[in-house]
PDB file of N, CA and C in Angstrom:
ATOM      1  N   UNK A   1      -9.115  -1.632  -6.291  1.00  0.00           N
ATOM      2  CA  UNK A   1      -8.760  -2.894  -5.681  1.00  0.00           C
ATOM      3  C   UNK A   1      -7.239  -3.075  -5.644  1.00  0.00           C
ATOM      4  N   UNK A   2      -6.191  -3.066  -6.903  1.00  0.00           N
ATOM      5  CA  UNK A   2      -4.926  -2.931  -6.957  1.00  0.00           C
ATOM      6  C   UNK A   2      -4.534  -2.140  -6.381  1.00  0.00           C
ATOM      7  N   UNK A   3      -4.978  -0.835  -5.930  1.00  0.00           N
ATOM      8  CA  UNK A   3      -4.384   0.000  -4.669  1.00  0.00           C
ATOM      9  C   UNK A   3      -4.113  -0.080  -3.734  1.00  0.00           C
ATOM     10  N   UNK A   4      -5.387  -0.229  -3.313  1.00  0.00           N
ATOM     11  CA  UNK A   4      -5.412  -0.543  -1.546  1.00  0.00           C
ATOM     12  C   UNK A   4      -4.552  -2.184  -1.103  1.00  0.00           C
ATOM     13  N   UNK A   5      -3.997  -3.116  -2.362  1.00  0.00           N
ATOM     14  CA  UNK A   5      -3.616  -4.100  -2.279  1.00  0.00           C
ATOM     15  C   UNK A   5      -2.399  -3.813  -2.276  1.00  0.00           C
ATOM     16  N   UNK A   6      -1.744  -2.912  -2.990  1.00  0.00           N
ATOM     17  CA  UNK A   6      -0.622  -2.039  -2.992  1.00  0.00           C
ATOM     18  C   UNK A   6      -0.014  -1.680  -1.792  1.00  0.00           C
ATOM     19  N   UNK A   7      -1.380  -0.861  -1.331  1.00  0.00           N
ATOM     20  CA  UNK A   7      -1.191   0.115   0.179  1.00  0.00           C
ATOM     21  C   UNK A   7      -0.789  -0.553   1.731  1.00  0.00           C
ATOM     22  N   UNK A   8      -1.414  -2.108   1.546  1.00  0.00           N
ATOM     23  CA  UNK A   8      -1.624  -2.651   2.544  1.00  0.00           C
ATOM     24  C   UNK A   8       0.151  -3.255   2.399  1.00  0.00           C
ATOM     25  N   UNK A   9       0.469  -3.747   1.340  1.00  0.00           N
ATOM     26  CA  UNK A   9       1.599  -4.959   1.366  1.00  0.00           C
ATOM     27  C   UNK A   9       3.174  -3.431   1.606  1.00  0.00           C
ATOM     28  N   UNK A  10       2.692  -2.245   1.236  1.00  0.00           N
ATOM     29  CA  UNK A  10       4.315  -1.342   0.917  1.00  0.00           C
ATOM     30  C   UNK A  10       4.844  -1.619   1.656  1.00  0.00           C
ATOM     31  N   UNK A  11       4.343  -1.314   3.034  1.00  0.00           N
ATOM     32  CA  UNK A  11       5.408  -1.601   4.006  1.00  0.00           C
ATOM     33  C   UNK A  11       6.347  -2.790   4.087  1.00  0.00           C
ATOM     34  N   UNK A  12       5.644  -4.340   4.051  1.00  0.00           N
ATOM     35  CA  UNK A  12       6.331  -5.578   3.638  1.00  0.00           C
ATOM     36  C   UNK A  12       7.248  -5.588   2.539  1.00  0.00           C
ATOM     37  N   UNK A  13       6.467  -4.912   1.561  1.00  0.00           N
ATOM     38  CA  UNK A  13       7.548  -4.768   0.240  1.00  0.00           C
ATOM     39  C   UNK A  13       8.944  -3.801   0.631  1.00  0.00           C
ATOM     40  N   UNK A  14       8.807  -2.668   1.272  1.00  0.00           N
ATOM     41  CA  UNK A  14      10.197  -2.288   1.494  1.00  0.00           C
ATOM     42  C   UNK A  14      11.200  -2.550   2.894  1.00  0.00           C
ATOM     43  N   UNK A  15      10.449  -3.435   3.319  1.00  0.00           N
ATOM     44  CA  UNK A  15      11.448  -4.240   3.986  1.00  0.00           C
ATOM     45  C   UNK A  15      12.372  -5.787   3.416  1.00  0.00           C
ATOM     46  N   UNK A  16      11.314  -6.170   2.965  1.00  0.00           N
ATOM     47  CA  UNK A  16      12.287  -6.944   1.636  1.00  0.00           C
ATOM     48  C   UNK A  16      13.057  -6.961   0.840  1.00  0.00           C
ATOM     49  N   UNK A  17      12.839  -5.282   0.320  1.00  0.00           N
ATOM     50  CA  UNK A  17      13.710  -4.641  -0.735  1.00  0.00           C
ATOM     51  C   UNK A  17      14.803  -4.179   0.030  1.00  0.00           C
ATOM     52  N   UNK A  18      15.043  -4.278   1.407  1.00  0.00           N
ATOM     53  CA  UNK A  18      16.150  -3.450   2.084  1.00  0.00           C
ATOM     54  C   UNK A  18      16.957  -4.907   2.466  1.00  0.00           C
ATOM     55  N   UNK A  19      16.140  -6.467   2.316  1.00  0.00           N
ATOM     56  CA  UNK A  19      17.166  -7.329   2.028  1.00  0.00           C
ATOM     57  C   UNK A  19      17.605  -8.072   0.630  1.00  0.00           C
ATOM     58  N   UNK A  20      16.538  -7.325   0.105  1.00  0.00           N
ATOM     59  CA  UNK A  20      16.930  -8.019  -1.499  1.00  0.00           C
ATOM     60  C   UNK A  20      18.231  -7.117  -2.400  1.00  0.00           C
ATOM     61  N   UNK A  21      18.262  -5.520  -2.047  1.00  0.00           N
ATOM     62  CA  UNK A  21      19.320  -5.293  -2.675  1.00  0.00           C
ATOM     63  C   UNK A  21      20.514  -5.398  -1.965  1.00  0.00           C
ATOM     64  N   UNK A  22      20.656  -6.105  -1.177  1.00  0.00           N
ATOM     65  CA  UNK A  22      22.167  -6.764  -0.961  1.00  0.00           C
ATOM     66  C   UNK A  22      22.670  -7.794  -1.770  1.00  0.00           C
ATOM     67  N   UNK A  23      21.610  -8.290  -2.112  1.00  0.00           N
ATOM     68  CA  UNK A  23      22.062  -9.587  -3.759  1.00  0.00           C
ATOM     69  C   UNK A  23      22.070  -8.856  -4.984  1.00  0.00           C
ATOM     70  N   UNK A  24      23.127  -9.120  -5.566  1.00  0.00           N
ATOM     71  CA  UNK A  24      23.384  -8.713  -6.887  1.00  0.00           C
ATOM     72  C   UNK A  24      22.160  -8.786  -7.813  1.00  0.00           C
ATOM     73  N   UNK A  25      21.727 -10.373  -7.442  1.00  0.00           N
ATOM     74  CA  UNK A  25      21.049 -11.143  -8.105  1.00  0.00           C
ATOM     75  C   UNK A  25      19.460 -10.458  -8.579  1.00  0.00           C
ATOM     76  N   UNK A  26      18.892  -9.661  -7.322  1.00  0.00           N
ATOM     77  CA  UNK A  26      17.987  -9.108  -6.912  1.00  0.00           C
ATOM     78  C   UNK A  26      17.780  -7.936  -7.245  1.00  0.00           C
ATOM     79  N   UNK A  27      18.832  -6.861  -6.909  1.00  0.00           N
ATOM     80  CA  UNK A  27      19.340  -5.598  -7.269  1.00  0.00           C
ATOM     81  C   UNK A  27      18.051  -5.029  -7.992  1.00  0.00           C
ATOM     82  N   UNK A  28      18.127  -5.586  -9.258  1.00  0.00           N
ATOM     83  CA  UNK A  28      17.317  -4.627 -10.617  1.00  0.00           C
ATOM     84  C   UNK A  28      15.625  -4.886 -10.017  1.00  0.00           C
ATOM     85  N   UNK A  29      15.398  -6.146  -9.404  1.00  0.00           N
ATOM     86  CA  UNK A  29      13.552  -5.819  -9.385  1.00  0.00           C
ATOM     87  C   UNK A  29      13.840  -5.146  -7.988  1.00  0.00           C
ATOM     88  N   UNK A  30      14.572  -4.871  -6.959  1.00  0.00           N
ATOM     89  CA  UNK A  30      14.859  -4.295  -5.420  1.00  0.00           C
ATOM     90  C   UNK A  30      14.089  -2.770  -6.637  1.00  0.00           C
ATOM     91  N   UNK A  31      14.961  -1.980  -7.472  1.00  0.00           N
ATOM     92  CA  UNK A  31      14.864  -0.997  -7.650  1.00  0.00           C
ATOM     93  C   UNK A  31      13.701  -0.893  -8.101  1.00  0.00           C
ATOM     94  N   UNK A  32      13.193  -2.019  -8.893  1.00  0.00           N
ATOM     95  CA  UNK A  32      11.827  -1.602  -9.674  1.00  0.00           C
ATOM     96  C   UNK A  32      10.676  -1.281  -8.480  1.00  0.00           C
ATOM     97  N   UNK A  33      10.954  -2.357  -7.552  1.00  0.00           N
ATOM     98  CA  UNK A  33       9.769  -1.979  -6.468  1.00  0.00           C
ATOM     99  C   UNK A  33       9.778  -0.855  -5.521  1.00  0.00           C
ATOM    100  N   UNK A  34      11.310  -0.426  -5.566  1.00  0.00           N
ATOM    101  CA  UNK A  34      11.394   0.930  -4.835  1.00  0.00           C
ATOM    102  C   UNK A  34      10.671   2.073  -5.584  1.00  0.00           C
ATOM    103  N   UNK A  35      11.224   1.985  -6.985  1.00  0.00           N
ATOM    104  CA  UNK A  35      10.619   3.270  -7.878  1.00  0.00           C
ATOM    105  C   UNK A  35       8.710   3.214  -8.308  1.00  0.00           C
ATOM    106  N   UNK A  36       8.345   1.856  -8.320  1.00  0.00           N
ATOM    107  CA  UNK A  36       6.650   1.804  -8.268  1.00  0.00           C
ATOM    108  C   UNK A  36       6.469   2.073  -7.023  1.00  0.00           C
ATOM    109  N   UNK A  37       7.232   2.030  -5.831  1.00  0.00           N
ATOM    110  CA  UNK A  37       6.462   2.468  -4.189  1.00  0.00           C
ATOM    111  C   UNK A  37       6.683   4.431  -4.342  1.00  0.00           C
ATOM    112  N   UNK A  38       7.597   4.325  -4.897  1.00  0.00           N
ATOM    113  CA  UNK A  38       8.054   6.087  -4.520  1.00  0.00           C
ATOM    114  C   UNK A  38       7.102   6.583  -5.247  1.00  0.00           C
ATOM    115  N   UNK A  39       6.800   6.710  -6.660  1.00  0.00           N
ATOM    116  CA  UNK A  39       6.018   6.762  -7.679  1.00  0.00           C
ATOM    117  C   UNK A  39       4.640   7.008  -7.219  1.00  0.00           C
ATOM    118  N   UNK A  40       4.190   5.797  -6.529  1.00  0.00           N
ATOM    119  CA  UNK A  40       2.626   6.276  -6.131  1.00  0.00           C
ATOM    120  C   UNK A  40       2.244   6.465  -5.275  1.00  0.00           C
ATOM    121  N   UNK A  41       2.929   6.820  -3.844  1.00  0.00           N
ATOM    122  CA  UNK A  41       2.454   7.041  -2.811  1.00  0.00           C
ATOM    123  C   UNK A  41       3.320   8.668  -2.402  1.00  0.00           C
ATOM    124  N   UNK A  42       2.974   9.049  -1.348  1.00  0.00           N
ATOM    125  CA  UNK A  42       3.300  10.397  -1.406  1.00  0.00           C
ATOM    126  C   UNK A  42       4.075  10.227  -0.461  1.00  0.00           C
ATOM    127  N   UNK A  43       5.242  11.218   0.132  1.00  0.00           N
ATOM    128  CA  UNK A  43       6.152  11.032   0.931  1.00  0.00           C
ATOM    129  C   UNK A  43       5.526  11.365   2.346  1.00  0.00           C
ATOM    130  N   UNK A  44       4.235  11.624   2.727  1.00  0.00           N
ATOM    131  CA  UNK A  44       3.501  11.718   3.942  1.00  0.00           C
ATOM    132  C   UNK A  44       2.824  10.075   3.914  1.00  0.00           C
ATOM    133  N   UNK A  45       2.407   9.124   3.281  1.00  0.00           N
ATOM    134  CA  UNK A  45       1.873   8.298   2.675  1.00  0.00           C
ATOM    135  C   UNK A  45       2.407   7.044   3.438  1.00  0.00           C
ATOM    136  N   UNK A  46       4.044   7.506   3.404  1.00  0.00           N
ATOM    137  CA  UNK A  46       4.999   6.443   3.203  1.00  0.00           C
ATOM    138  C   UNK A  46       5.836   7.137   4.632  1.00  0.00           C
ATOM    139  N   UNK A  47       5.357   8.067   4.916  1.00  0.00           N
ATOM    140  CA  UNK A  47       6.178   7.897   6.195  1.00  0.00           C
ATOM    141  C   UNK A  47       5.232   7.728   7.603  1.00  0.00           C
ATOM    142  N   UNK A  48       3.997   7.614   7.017  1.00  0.00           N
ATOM    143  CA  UNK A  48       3.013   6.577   8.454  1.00  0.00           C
ATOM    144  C   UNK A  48       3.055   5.218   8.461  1.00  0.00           C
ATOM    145  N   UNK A  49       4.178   4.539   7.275  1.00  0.00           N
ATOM    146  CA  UNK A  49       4.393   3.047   7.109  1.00  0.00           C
ATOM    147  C   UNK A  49       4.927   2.960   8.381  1.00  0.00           C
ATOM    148  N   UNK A  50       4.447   1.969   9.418  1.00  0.00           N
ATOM    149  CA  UNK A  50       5.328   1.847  10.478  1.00  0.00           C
ATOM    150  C   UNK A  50       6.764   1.671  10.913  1.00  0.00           C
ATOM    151  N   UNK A  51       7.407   0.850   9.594  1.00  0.00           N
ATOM    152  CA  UNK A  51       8.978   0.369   8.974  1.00  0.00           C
ATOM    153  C   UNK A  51       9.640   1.296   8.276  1.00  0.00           C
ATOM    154  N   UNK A  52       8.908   2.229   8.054  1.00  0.00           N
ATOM    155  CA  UNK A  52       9.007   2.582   6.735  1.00  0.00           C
ATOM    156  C   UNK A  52      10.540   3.853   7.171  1.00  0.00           C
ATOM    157  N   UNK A  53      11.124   4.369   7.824  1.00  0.00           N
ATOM    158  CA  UNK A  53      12.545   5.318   8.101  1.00  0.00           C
ATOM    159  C   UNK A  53      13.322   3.857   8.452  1.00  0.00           C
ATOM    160  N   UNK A  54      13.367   2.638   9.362  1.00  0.00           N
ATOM    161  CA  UNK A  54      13.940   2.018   9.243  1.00  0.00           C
ATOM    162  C   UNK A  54      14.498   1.436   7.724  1.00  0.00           C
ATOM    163  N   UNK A  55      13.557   0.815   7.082  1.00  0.00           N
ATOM    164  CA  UNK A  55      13.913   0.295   5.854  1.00  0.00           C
ATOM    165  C   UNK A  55      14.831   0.912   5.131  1.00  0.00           C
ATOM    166  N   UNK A  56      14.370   2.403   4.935  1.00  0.00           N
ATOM    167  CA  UNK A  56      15.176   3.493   4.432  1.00  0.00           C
ATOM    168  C   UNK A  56      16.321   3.610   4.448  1.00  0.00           C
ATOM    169  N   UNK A  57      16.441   3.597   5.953  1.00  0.00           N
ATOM    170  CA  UNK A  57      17.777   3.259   6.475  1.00  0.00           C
ATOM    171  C   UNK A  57      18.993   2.441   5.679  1.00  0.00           C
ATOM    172  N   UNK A  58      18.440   1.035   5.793  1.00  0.00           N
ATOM    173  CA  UNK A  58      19.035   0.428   5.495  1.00  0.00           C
ATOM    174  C   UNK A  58      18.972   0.016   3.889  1.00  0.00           C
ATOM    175  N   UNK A  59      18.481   0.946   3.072  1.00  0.00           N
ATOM    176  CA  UNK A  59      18.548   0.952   1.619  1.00  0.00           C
ATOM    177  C   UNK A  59      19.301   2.231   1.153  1.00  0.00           C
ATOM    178  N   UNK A  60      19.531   3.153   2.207  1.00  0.00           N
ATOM    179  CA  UNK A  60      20.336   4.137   1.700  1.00  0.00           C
ATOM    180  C   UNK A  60      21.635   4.038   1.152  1.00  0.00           C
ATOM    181  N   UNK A  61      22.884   3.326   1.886  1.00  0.00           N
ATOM    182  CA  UNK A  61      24.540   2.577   1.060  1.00  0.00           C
ATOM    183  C   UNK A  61      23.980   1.970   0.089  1.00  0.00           C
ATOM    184  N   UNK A  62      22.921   1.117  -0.301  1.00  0.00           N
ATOM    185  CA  UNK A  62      23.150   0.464  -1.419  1.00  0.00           C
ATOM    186  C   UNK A  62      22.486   1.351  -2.754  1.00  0.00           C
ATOM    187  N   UNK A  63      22.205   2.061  -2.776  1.00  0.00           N
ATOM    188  CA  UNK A  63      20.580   3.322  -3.642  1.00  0.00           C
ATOM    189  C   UNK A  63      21.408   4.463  -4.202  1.00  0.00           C
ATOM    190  N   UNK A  64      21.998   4.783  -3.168  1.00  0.00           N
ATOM    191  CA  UNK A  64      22.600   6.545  -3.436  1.00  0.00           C
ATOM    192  C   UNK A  64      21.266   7.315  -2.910  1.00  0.00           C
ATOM    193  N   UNK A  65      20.526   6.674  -2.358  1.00  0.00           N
ATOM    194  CA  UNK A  65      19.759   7.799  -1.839  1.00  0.00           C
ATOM    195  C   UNK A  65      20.353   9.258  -1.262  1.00  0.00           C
ATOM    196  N   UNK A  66      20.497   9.950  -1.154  1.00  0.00           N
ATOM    197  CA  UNK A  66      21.017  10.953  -0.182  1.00  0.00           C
ATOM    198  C   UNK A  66      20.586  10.851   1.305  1.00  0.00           C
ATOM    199  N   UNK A  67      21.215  10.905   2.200  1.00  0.00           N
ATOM    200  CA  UNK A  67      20.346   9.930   4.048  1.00  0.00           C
ATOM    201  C   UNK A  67      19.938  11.678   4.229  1.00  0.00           C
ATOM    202  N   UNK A  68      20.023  13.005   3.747  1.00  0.00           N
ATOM    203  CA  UNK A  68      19.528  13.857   4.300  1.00  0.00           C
ATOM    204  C   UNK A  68      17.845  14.158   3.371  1.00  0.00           C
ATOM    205  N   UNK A  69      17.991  13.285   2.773  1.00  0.00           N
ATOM    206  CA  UNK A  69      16.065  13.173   1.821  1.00  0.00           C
ATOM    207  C   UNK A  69      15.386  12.604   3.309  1.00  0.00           C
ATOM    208  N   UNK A  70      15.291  12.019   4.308  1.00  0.00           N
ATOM    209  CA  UNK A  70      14.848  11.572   5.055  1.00  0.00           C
ATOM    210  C   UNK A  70      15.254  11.839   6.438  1.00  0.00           C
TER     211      UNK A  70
END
């Protein structure tokens, strides 16, 4: 049940997180929800999220992601 409740909202959740870590304020749970989304879904998983290279996008300057992981 917590999965598929998971599965349905990621996409919403990392578009939020691509405006929540622009606040300082936000920053630390931005990361927590990035690292529980990365964590349990697989990187094929997460790239049929429809948002889901946009968001990226725009969480990469603030993350250190590397922009060539995507």
């Amino acid at each position: 049940m917590i999965e598929s409740y998971w599965w349905i909202f990621a996409d919403t959740l990392l578009r939020f997180a691509q405006k929540w870590i622009t606040n300082g304020r936000h920053s630390y749970a931005t990361l927590f929800i990035l690292q529980t989304v990365f964590e349990r879904y697989t990187p094929d998983q997460l790239d049929s999220l429809p948002d889901f290279r946009k968001s990226i996008e725009g969480l990469i300057m603030y993350t250190g992601i590397p922009a060539w992981l995507f």
